[in-house]
N, C-alpha and C. Protein backbone atom coordinates (compact mmCIF):
# COMPACT_ATOMS: atom_id res chain seq x y z
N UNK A 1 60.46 65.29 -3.55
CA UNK A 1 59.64 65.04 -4.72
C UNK A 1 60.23 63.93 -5.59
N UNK A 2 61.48 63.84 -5.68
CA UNK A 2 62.59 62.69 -6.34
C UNK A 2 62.31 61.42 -5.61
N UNK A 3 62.11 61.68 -4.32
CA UNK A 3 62.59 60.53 -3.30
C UNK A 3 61.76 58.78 -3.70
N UNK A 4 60.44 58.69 -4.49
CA UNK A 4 59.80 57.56 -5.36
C UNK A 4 60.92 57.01 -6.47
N UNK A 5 61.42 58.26 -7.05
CA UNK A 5 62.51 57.75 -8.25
C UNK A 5 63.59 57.58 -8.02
N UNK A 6 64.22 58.04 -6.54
CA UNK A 6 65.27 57.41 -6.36
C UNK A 6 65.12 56.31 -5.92
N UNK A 7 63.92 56.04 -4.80
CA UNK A 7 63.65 54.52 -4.06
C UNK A 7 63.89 53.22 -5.41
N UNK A 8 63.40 53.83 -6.29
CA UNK A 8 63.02 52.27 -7.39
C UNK A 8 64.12 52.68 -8.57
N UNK A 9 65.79 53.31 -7.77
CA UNK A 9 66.50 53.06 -8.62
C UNK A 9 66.27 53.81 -10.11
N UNK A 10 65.18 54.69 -10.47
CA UNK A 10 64.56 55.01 -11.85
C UNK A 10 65.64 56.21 -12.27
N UNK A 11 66.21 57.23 -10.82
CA UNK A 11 66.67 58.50 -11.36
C UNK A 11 68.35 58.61 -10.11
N UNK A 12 69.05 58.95 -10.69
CA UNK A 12 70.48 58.66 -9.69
C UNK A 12 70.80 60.04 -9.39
N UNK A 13 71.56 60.39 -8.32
CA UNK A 13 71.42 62.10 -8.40
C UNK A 13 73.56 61.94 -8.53
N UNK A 14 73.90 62.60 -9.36
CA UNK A 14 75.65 63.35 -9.50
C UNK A 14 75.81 64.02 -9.43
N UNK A 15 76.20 64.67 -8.45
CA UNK A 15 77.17 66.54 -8.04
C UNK A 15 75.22 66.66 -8.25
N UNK A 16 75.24 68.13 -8.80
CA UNK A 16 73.72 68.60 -8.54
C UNK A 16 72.52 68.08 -9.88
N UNK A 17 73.45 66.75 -10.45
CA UNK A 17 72.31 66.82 -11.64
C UNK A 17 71.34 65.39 -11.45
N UNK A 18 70.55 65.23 -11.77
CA UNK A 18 69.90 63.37 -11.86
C UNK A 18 69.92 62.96 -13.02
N UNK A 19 70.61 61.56 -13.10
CA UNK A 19 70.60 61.32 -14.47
C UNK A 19 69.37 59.88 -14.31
N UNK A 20 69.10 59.43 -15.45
CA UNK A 20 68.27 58.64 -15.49
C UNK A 20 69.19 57.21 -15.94
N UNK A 21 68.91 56.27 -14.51
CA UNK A 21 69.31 54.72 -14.69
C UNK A 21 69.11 54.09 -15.86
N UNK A 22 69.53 52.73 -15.68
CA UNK A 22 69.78 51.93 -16.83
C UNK A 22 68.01 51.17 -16.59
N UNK A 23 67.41 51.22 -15.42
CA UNK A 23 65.57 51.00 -15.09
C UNK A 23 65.47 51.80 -15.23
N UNK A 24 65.66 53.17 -14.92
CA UNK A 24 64.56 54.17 -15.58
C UNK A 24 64.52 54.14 -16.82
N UNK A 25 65.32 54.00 -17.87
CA UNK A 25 65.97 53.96 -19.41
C UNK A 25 64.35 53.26 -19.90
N UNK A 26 64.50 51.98 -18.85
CA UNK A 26 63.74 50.85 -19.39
C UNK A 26 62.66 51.03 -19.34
N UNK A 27 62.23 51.08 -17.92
CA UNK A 27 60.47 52.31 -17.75
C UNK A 27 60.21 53.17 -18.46
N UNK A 28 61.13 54.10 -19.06
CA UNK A 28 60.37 55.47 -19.64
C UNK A 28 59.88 54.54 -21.65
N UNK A 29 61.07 53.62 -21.44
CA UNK A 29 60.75 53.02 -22.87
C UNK A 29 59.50 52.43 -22.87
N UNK A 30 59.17 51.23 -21.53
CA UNK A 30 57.97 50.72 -21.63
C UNK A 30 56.81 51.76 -21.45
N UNK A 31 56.93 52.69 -20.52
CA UNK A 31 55.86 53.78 -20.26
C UNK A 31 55.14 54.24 -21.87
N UNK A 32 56.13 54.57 -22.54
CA UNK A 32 56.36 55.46 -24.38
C UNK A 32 55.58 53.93 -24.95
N UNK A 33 55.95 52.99 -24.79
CA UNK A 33 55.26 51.87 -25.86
C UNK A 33 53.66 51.81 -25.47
N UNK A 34 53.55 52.00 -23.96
CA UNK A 34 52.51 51.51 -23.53
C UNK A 34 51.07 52.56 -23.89
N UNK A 35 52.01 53.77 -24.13
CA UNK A 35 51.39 55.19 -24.05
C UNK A 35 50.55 55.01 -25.35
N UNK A 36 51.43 54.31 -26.67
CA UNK A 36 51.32 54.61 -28.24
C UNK A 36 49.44 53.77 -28.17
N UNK A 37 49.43 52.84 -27.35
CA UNK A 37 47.87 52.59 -27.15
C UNK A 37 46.85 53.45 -26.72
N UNK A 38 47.11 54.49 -25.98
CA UNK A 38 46.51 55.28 -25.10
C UNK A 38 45.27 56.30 -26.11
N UNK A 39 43.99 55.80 -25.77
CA UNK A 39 42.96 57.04 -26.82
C UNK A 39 43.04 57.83 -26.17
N UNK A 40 43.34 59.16 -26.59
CA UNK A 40 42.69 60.28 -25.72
C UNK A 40 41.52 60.55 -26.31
N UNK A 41 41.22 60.40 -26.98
CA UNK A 41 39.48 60.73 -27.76
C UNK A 41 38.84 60.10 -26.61
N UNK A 42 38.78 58.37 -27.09
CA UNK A 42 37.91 57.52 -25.81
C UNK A 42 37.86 58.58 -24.58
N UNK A 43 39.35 58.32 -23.99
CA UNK A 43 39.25 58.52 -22.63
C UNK A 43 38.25 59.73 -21.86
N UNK A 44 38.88 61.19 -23.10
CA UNK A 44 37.93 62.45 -22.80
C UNK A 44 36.28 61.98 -23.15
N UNK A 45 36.23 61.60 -23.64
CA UNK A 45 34.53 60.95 -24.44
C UNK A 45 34.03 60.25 -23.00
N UNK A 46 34.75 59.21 -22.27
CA UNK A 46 34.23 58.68 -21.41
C UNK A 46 34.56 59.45 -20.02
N UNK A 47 35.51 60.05 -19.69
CA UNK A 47 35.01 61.48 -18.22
C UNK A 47 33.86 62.37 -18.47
N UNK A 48 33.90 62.77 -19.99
CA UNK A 48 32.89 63.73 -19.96
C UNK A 48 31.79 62.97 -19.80
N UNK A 49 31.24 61.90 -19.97
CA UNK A 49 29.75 61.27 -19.73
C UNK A 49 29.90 61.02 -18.34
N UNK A 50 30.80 60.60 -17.57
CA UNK A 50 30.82 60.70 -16.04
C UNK A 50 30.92 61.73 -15.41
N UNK A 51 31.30 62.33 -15.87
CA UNK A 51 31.14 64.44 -15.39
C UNK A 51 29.51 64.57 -15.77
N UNK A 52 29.02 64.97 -16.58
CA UNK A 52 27.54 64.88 -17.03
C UNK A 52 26.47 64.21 -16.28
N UNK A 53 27.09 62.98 -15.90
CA UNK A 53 25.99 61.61 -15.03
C UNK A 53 26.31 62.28 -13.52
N UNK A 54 27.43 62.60 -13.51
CA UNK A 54 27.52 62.86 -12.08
C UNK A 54 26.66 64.71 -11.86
N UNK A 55 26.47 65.52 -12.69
CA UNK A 55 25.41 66.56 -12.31
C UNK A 55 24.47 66.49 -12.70
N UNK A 56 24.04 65.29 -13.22
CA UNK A 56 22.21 65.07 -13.27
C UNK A 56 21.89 65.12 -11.87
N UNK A 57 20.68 65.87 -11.94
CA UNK A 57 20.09 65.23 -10.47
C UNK A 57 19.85 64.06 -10.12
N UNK A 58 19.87 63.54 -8.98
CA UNK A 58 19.69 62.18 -8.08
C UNK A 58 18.19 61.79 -7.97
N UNK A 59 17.22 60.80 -8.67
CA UNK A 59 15.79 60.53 -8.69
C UNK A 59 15.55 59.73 -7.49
């Protein structure tokens, strides 16, 4: 389940623990900046009209 975060360097494993790299450090920072944009209003507002469109019937 690790084996993506170890490939790209993100998570290092020591004795039995994983610590998080000096790139993962950096990813989880950009991930957190990128996030502070993120609507969840919009987003739920716009599945639920595609959930809805998608059980109308088909004309």
């Amino acid at each position: 389940m690790t084996g993506p975060l170890k490939e790209l360097e993100l998570l290092a494993l020591e004795e039995e623990y994983f610590l998080l790299t000096e790139n993962g450090s950096q990813y989880l920072k950009d991930f957190m900046s990128n996030f502070d944009y993120y609507d969840v209003h919009m987003s739920d507002t716009i599945l639920l009209a595609m959930a809805e469109d998608e059980s109308k019937p088909q004309q």
